[in-house]
Protein backbone atom coordinates (compact mmCIF):
# COMPACT_ATOMS: atom_id res chain seq x y z
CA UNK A 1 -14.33 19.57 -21.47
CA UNK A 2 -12.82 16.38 -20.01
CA UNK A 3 -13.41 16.02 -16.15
CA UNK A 4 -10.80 13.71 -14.06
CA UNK A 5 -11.17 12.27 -10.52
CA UNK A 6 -8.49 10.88 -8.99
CA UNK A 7 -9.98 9.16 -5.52
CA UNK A 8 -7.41 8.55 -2.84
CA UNK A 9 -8.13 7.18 0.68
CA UNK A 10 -7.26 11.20 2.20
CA UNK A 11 -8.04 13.09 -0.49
CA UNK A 12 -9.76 13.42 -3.98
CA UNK A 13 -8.58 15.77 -6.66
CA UNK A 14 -10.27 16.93 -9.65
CA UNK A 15 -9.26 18.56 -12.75
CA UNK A 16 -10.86 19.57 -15.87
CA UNK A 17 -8.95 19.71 -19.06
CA UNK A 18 -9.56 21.01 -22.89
CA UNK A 19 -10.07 18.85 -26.12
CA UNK A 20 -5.70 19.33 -25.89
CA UNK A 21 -5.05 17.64 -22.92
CA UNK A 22 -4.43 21.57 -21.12
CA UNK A 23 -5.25 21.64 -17.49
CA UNK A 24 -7.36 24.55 -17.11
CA UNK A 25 -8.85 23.72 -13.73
CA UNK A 26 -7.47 22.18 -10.35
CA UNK A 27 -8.98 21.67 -6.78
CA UNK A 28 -8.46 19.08 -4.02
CA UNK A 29 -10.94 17.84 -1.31
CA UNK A 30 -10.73 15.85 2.03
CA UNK A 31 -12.15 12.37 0.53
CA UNK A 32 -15.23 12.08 2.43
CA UNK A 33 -16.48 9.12 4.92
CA UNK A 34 -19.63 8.38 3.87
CA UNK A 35 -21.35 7.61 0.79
CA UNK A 36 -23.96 10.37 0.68
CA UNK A 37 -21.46 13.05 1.05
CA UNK A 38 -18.81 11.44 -1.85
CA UNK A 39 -21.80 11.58 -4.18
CA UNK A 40 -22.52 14.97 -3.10
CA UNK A 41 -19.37 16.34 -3.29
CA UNK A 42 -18.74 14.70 -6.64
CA UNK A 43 -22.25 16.23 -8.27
CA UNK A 44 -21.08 19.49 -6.83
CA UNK A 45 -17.63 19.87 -8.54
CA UNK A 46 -19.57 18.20 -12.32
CA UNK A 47 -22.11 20.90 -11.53
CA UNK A 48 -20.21 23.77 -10.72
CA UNK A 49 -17.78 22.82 -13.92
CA UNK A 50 -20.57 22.76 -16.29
CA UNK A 51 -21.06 26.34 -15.09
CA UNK A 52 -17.95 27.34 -14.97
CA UNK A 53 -17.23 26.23 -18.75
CA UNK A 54 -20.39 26.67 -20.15
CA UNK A 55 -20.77 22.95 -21.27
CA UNK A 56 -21.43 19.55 -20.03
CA UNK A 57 -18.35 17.46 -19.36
CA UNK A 58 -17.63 14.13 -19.87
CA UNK A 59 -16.96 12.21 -16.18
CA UNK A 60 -13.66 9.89 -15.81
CA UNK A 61 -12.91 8.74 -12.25
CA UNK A 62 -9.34 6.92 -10.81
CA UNK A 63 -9.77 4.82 -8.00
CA UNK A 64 -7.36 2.56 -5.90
CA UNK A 65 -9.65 -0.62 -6.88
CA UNK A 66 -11.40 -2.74 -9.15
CA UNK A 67 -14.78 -3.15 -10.67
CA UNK A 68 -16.77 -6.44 -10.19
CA UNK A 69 -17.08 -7.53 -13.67
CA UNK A 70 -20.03 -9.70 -12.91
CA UNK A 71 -21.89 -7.14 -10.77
CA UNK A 72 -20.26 -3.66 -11.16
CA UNK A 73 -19.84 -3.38 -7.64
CA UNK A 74 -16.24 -1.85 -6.43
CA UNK A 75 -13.25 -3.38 -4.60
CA UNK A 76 -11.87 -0.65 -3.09
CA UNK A 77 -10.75 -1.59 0.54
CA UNK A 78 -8.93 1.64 0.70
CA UNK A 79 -11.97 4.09 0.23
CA UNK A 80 -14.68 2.75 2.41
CA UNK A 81 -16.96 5.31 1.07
CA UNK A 82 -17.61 3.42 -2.02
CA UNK A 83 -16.06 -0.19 -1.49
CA UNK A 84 -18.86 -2.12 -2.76
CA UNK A 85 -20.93 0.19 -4.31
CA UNK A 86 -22.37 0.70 -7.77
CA UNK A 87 -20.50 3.90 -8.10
CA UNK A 88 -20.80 4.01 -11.77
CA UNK A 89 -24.67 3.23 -12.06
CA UNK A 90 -25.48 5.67 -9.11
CA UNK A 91 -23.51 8.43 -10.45
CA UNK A 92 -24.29 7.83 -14.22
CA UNK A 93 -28.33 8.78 -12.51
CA UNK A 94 -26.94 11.85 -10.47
CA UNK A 95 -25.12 13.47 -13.14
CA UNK A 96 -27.18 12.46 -15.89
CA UNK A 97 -24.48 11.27 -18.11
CA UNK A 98 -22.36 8.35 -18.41
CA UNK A 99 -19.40 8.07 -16.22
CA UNK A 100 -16.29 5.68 -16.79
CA UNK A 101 -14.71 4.26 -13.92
CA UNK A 102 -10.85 2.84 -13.83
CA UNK A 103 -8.06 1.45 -11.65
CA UNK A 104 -5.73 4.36 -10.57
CA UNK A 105 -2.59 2.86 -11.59
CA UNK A 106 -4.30 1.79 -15.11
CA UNK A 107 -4.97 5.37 -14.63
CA UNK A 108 -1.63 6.96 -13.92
CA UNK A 109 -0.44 4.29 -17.13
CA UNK A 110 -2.94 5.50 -19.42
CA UNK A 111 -1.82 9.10 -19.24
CA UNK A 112 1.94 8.16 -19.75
CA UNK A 113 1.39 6.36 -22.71
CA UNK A 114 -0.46 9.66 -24.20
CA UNK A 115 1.92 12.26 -24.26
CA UNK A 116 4.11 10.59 -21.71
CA UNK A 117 7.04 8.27 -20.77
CA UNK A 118 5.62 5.24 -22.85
CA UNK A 119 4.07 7.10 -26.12
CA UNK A 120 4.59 4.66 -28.69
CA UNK A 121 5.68 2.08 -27.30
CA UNK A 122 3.62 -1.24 -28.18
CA UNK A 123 4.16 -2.52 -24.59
CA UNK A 124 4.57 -0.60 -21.44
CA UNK A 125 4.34 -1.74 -17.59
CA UNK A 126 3.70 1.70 -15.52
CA UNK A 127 4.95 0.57 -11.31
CA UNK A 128 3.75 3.43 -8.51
CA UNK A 129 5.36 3.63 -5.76
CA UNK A 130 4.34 5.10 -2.81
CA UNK A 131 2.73 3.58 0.19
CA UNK A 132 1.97 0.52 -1.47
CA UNK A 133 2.36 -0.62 -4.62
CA UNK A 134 0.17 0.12 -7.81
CA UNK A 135 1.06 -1.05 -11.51
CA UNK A 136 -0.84 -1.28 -14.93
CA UNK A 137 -0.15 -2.92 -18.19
CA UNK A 138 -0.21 -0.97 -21.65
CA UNK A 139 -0.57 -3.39 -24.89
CA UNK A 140 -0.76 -1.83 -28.49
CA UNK A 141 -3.21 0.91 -27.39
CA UNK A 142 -4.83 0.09 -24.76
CA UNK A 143 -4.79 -1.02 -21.17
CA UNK A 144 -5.11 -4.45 -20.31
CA UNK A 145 -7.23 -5.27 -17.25
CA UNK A 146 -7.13 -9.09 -17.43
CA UNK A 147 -10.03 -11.74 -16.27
CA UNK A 148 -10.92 -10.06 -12.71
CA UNK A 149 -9.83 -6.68 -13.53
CA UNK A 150 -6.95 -7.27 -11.96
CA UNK A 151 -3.87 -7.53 -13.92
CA UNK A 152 -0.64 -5.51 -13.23
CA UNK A 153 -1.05 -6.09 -9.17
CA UNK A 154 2.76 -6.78 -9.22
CA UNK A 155 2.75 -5.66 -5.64
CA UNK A 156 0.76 -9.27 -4.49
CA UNK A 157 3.50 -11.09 -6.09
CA UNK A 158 5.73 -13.20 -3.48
CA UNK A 159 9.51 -12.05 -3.42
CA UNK A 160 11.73 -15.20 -5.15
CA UNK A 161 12.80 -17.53 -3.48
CA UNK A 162 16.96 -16.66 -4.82
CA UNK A 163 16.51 -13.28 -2.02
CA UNK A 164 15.68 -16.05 0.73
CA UNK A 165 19.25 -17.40 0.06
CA UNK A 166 20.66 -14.45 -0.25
CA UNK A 167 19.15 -13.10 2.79
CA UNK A 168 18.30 -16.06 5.23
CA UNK A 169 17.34 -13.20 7.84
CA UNK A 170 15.33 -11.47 5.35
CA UNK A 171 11.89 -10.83 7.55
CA UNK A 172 8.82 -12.10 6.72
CA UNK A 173 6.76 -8.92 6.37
CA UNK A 174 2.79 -9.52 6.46
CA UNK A 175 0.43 -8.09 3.57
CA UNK A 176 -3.10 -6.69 3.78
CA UNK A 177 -4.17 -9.43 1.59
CA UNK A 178 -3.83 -11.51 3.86
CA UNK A 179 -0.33 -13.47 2.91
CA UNK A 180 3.15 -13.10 3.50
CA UNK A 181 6.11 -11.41 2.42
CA UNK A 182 4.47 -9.89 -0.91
CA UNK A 183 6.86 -8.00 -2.84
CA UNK A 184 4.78 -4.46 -2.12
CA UNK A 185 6.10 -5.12 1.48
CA UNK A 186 8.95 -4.79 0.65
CA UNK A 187 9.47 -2.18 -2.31
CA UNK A 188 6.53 0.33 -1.36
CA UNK A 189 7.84 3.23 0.72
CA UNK A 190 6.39 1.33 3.61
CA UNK A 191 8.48 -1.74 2.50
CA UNK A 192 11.90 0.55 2.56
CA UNK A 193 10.69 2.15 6.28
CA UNK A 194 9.68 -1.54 7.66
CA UNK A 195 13.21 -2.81 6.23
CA UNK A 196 15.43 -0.18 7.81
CA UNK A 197 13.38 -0.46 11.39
CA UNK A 198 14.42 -4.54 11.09
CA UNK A 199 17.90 -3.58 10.01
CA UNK A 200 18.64 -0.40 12.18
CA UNK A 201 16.48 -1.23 15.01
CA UNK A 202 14.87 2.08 14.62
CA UNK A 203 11.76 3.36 12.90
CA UNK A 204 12.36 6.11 9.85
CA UNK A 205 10.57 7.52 7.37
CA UNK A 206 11.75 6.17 3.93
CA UNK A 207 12.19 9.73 2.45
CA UNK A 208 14.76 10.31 5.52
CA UNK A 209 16.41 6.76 4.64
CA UNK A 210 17.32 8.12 1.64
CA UNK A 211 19.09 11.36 2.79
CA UNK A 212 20.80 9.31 4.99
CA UNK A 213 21.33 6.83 2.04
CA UNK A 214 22.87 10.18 -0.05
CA UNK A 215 24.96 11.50 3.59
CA UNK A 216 26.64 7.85 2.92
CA UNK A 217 25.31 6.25 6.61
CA UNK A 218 26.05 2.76 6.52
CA UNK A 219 23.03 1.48 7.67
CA UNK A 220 21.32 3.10 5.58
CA UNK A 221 23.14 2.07 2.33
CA UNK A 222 23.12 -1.46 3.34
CA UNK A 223 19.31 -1.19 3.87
CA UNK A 224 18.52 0.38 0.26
CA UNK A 225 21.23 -2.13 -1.41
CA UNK A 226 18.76 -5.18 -0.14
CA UNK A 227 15.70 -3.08 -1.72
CA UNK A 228 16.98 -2.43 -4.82
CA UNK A 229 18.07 -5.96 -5.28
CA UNK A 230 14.51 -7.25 -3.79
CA UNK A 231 13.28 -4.88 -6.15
CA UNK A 232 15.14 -5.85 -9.18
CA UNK A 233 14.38 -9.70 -8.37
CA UNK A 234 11.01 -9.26 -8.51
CA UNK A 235 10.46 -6.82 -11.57
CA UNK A 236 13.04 -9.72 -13.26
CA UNK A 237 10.11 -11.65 -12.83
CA UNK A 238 7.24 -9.83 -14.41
CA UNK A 239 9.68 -9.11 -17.29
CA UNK A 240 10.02 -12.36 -17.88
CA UNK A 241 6.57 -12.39 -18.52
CA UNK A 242 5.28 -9.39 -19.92
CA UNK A 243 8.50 -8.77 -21.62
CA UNK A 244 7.75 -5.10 -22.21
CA UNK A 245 9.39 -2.25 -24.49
CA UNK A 246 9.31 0.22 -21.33
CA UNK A 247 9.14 0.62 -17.78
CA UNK A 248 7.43 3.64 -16.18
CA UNK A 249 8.03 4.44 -12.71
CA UNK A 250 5.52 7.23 -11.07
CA UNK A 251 4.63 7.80 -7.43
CA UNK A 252 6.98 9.31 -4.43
CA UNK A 253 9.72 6.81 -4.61
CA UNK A 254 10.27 7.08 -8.27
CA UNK A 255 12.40 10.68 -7.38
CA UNK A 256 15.29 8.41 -5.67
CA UNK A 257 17.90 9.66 -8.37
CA UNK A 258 19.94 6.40 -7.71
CA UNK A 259 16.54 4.35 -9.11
CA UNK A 260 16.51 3.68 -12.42
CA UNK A 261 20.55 3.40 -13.03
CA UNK A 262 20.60 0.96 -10.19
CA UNK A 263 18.00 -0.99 -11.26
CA UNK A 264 18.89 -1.28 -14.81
CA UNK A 265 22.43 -2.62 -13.49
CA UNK A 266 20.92 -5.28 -11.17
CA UNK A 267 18.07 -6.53 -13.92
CA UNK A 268 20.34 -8.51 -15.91
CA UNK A 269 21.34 -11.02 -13.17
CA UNK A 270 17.42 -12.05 -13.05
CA UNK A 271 16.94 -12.44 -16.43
CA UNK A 272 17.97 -14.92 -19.36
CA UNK A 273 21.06 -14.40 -20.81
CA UNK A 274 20.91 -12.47 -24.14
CA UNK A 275 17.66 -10.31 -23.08
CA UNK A 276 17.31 -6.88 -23.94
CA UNK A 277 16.63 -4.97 -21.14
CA UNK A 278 13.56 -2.75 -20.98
CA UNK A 279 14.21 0.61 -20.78
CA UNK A 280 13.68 2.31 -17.02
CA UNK A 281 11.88 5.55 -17.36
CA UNK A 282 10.29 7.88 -14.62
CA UNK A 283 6.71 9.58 -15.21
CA UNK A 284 7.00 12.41 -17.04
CA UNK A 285 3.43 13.50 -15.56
CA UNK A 286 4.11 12.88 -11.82
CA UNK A 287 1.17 13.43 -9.15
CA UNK A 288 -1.12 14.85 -12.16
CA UNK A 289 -0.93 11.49 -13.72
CA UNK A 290 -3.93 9.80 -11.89
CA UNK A 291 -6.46 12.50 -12.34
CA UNK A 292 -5.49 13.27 -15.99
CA UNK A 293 -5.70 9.43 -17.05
CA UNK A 294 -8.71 9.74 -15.27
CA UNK A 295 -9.88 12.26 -17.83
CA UNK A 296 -8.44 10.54 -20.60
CA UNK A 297 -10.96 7.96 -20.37
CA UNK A 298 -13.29 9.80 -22.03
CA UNK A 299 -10.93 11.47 -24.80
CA UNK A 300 -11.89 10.56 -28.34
């Protein structure tokens, strides 16, 4: 059996699938605050599985982070529990088997590209979007973490310069890195609620924005018409770079119906004339994505 974790900063769910990808187990917990009790909880649920399913289970686990390639330690702001912690070497004693650690969104990627939205494709970009913004990068087979671990963060990219002009009062959101006006502040479902509060003078909930969006408020349209085209700006960008076969989009946003259609219309404008575009594709795995990539890591 294949065991997935999927660690979020509220919550961790676990699943345990067959040798044919079927989930044939499901349970969430509150993620908890302290060490001790995260590596409790996690020995429980391997435990109880290995019961459950009469074997012993291999151990993948999807966190909103990076590993330390020099010292195995975590980045993982988001999860104070385990930020800077050998997670991997504590648990691989605990359990008594090896475990295999991975970014979330590498996670979330991972899965698409078996079974999913980017299955054979030689190169895929996978964007979440939710509260911030996660993304991963798929080349011929496997996922490509880069130097620090940290390729794909998309999200940590400035906005260009060309949405400046086009909107001089464009405001100059701050980032949890530490900088300014990185496109996740902008294109994360915080990004869409911090631009309509500038616009609209107001604070709302980007899944509101968009019914108002659909119920054809003005305020609202004009506020998703300068995301979509911050949006499309930057992903013009990465293209330009990666120049990928397909791009997956997962995570809450990624149901806005209007999406994909409107960002595949805008794209062009950023790019060099003559480029193919990508093609624009939503997960086909949704919210199960992270904790069955997570179990994927260990699938032969």
């Amino acid at each position: 059996m294949l065991y997935g974790f999927d660690i979020g900063g509220t919550k961790i769910a676990f699943s345990v699938f067959d040798q044919q990808l079927v989930c044939v187990f499901s349970e969430q917990q509150p993620t908890p605050h302290e060490y001790t009790d995260f590596m409790v909880l996690i020995n429980d649920w391997v435990k109880q599985a290995d019961l459950r399913f009469s074997c012993r289970g291999t151990v993948g686990i999807g966190f909103p982070g990076a590993v330390n390639p020099c010292d195995r330690r975590l980045h993982c702001a988001n999860v104070p529990a385990i930020e800077g912690r050998h997670l991997a070497d504590d648990l691989t004693i605990t359990l008594g088997r090896d475990v295999s650690l991975e970014n979330d969104a590498n996670c979330f990627l991972l899965s698409e590209c078996h079974g999913g939205s980017g299955d054979g494709f030689a190169t895929v970009l996978g964007i979440t979007l939710g509260t911030g913004v996660g993304a991963a990068i798929f080349v011929n087979g496997a996922i490509h973490r880069g130097y620090n671990a940290f390729a794909g963060e998309i999200g940590h990219c400035p906005i260009p310069a060309t949405m400046l002009l086009k909107y001089p009062k464009l405001p100059q959101f701050s980032c949890g890195c530490g900088r300014k006006m990185c496109l996740e502040t902008y294109i994360s479902g915080t990004g869409l609620a911090n631009l309509y509060k500038h616009y609209a003078g107001m604070p709302l909930k980007s899944p509101d924005i968009l019914d108002k969006y659909r119920a054809g408020d003005k305020t609202a349209i004009n506020v998703v018409d300068i995301y979509l085209d911050l949006f499309a700006a930057g992903l013009g960008c990465v293209i330009l770079v990666l120049d990928p076969d397909v791009i997956i989009l997962g995570g809450g946003l990624s149901n806005f119906e209007a999406l994909v259609p409107a960002l595949t219309a805008r794209l062009p404008e950023h790019l060099l004339k003559g480029m193919r575009l990508p093609t624009l594709r939503s997960a086909t795995f949704g919210a199960a994505g992270g904790v069955r990539g997570a179990a994927l890591l260990n699938y032969p």
